[in-house]
N, C-alpha and C. Protein backbone atom coordinates (compact mmCIF):
# COMPACT_ATOMS: atom_id res chain seq x y z
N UNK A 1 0.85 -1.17 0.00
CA UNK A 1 0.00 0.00 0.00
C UNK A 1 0.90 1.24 0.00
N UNK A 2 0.59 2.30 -0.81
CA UNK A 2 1.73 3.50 -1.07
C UNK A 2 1.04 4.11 -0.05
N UNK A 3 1.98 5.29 0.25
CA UNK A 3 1.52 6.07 1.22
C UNK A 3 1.04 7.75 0.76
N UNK A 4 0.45 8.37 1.58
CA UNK A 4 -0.46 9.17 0.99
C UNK A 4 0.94 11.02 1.00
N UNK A 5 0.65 11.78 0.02
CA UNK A 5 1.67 12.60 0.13
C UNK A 5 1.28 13.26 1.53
N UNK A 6 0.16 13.46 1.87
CA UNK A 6 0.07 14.06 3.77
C UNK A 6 0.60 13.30 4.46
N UNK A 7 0.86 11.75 4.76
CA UNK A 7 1.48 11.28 5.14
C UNK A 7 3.12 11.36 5.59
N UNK A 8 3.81 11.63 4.33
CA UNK A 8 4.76 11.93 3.72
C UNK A 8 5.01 12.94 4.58
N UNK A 9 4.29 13.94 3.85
CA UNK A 9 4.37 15.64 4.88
C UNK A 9 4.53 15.62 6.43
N UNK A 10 3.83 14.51 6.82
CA UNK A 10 3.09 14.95 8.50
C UNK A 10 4.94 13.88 8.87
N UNK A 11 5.45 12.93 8.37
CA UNK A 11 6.69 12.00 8.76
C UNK A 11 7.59 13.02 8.78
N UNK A 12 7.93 13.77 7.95
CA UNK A 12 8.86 14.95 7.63
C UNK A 12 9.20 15.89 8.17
N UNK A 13 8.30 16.14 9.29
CA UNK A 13 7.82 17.21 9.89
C UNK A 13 8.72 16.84 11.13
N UNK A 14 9.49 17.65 11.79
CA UNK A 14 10.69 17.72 12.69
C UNK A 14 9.67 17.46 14.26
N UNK A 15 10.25 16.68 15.06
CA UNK A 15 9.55 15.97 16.65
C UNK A 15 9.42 17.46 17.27
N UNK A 16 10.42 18.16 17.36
CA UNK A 16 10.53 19.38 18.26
C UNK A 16 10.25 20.64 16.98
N UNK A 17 8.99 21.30 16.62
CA UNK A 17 8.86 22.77 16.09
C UNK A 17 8.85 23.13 16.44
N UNK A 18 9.35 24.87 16.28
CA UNK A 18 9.29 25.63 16.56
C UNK A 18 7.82 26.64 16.81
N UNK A 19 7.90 26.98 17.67
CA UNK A 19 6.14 27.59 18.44
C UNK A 19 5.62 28.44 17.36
N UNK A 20 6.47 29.44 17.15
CA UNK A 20 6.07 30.28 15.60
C UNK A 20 5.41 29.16 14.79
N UNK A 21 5.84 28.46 14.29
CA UNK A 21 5.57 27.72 13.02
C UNK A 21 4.01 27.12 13.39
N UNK A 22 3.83 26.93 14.67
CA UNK A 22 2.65 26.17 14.46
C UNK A 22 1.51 27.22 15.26
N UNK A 23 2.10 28.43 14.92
CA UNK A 23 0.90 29.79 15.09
C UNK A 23 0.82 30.26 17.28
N UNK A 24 1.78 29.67 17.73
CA UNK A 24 1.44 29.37 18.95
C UNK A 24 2.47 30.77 19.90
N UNK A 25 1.80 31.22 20.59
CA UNK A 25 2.80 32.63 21.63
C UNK A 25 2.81 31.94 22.66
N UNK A 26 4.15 32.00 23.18
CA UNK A 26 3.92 31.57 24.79
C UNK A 26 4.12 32.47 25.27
N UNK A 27 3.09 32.51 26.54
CA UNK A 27 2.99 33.18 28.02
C UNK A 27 3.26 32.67 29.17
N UNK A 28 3.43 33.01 30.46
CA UNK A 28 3.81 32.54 31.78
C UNK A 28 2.35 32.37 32.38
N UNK A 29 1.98 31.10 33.11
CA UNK A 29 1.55 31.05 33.38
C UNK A 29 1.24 30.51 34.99
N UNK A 30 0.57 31.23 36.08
CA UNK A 30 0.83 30.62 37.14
C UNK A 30 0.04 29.73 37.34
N UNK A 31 0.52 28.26 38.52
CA UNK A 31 -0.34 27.57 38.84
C UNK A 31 -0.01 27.72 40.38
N UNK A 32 -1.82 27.33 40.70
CA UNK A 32 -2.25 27.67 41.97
C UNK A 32 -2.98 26.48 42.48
N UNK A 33 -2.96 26.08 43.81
CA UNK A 33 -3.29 24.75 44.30
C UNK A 33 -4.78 24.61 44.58
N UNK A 34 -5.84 24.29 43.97
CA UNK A 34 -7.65 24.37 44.28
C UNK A 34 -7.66 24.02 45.78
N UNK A 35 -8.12 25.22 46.70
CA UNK A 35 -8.36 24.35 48.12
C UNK A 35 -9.35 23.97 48.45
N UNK A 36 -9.63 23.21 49.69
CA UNK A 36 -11.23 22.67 49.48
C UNK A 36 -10.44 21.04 49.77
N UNK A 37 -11.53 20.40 49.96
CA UNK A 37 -11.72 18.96 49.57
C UNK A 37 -10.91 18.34 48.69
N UNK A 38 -10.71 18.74 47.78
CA UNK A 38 -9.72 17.88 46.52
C UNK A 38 -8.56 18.86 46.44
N UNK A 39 -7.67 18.36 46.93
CA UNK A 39 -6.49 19.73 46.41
C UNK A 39 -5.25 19.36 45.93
N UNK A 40 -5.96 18.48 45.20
CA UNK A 40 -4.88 17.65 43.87
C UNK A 40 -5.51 18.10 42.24
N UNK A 41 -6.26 19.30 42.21
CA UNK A 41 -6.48 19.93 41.08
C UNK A 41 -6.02 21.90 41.54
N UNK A 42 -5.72 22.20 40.22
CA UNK A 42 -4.93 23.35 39.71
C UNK A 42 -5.99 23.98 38.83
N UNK A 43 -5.53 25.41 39.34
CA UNK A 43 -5.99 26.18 37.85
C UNK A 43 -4.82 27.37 38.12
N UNK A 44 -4.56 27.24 36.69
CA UNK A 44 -3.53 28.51 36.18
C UNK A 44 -4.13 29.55 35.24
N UNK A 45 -3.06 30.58 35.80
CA UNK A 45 -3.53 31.62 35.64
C UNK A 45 -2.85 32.38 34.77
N UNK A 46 -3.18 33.46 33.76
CA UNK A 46 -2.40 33.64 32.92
C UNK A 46 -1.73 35.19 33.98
N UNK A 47 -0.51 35.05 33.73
CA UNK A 47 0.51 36.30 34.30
C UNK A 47 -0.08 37.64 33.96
N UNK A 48 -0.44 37.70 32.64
CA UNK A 48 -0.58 39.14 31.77
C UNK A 48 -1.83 39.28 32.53
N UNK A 49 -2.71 40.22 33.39
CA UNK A 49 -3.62 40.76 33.90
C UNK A 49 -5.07 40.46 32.40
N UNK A 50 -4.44 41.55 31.85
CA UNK A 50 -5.34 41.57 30.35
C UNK A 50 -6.37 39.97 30.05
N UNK A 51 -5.03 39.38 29.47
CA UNK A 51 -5.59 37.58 29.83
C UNK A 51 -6.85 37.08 30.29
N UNK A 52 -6.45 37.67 31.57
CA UNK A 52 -7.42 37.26 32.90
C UNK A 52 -8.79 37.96 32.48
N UNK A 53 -8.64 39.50 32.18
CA UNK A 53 -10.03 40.01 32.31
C UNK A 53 -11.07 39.26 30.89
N UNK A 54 -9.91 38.45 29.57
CA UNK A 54 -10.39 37.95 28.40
C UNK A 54 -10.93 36.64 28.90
N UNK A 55 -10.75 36.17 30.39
CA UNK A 55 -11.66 34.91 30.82
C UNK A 55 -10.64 33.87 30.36
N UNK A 56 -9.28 34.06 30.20
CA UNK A 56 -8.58 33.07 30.15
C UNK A 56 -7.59 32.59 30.89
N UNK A 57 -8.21 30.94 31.01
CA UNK A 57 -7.78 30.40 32.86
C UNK A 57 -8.28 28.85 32.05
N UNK A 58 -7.52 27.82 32.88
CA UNK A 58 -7.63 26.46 32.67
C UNK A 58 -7.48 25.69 34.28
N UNK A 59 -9.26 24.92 34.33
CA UNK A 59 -8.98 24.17 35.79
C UNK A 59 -8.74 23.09 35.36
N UNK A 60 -7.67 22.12 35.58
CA UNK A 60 -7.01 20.69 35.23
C UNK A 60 -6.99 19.53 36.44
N UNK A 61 -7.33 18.37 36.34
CA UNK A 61 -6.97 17.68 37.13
C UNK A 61 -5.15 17.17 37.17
N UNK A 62 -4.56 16.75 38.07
CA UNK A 62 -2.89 16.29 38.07
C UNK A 62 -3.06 15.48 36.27
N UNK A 63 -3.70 14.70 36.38
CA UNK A 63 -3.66 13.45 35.49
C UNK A 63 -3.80 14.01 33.94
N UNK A 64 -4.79 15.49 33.68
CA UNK A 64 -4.21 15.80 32.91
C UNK A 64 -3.34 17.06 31.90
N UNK A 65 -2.57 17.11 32.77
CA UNK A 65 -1.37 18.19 33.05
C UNK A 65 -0.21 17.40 32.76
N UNK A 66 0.87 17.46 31.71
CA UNK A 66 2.08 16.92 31.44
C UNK A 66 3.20 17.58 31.02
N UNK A 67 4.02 17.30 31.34
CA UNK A 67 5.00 18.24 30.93
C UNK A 67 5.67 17.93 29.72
N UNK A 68 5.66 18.59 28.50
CA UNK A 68 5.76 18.23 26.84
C UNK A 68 7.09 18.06 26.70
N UNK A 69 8.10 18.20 27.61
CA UNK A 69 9.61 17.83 27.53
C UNK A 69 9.39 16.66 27.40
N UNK A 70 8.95 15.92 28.26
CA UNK A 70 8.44 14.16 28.67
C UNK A 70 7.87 13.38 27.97
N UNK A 71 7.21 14.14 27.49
CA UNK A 71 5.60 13.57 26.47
C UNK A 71 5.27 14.24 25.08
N UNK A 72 6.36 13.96 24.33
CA UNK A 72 6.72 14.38 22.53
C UNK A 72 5.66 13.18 21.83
């Protein structure tokens, strides 16, 4: 079975890109420990104030939070 030229494309394509290339800005983001009852979930916060007032914030459980050095 031949393989498809997207195929081709997507094999070609380097393990580690560069953030530009795939449209992506990084920001700092803090994480903060949920207290309460369960306090093995996080929500981070974006550093830039602005961010925050645009409603952007992520609550995660541990399990799925990874660190992309690790997990290519």
């Amino acid at each position: 079975m031949s393989r498809s030229a997207l195929e081709v494309e997507w094999e070609a394509q380097p393990d580690d890109p560069d953030s530009e290339d795939l449209g992506y800005d990084l920001d700092d983001w803090e994480r903060i420990r949920a207290s309460g009852v369960d306090s093995e979930k996080f929500l981070y916060l974006p550093e830039d104030e602005e961010l925050l007032r645009e409603e952007a914030f992520v609550v995660a459980a541990p399990a799925a939070v990874v660190d992309l050095l690790d997990n290519r």
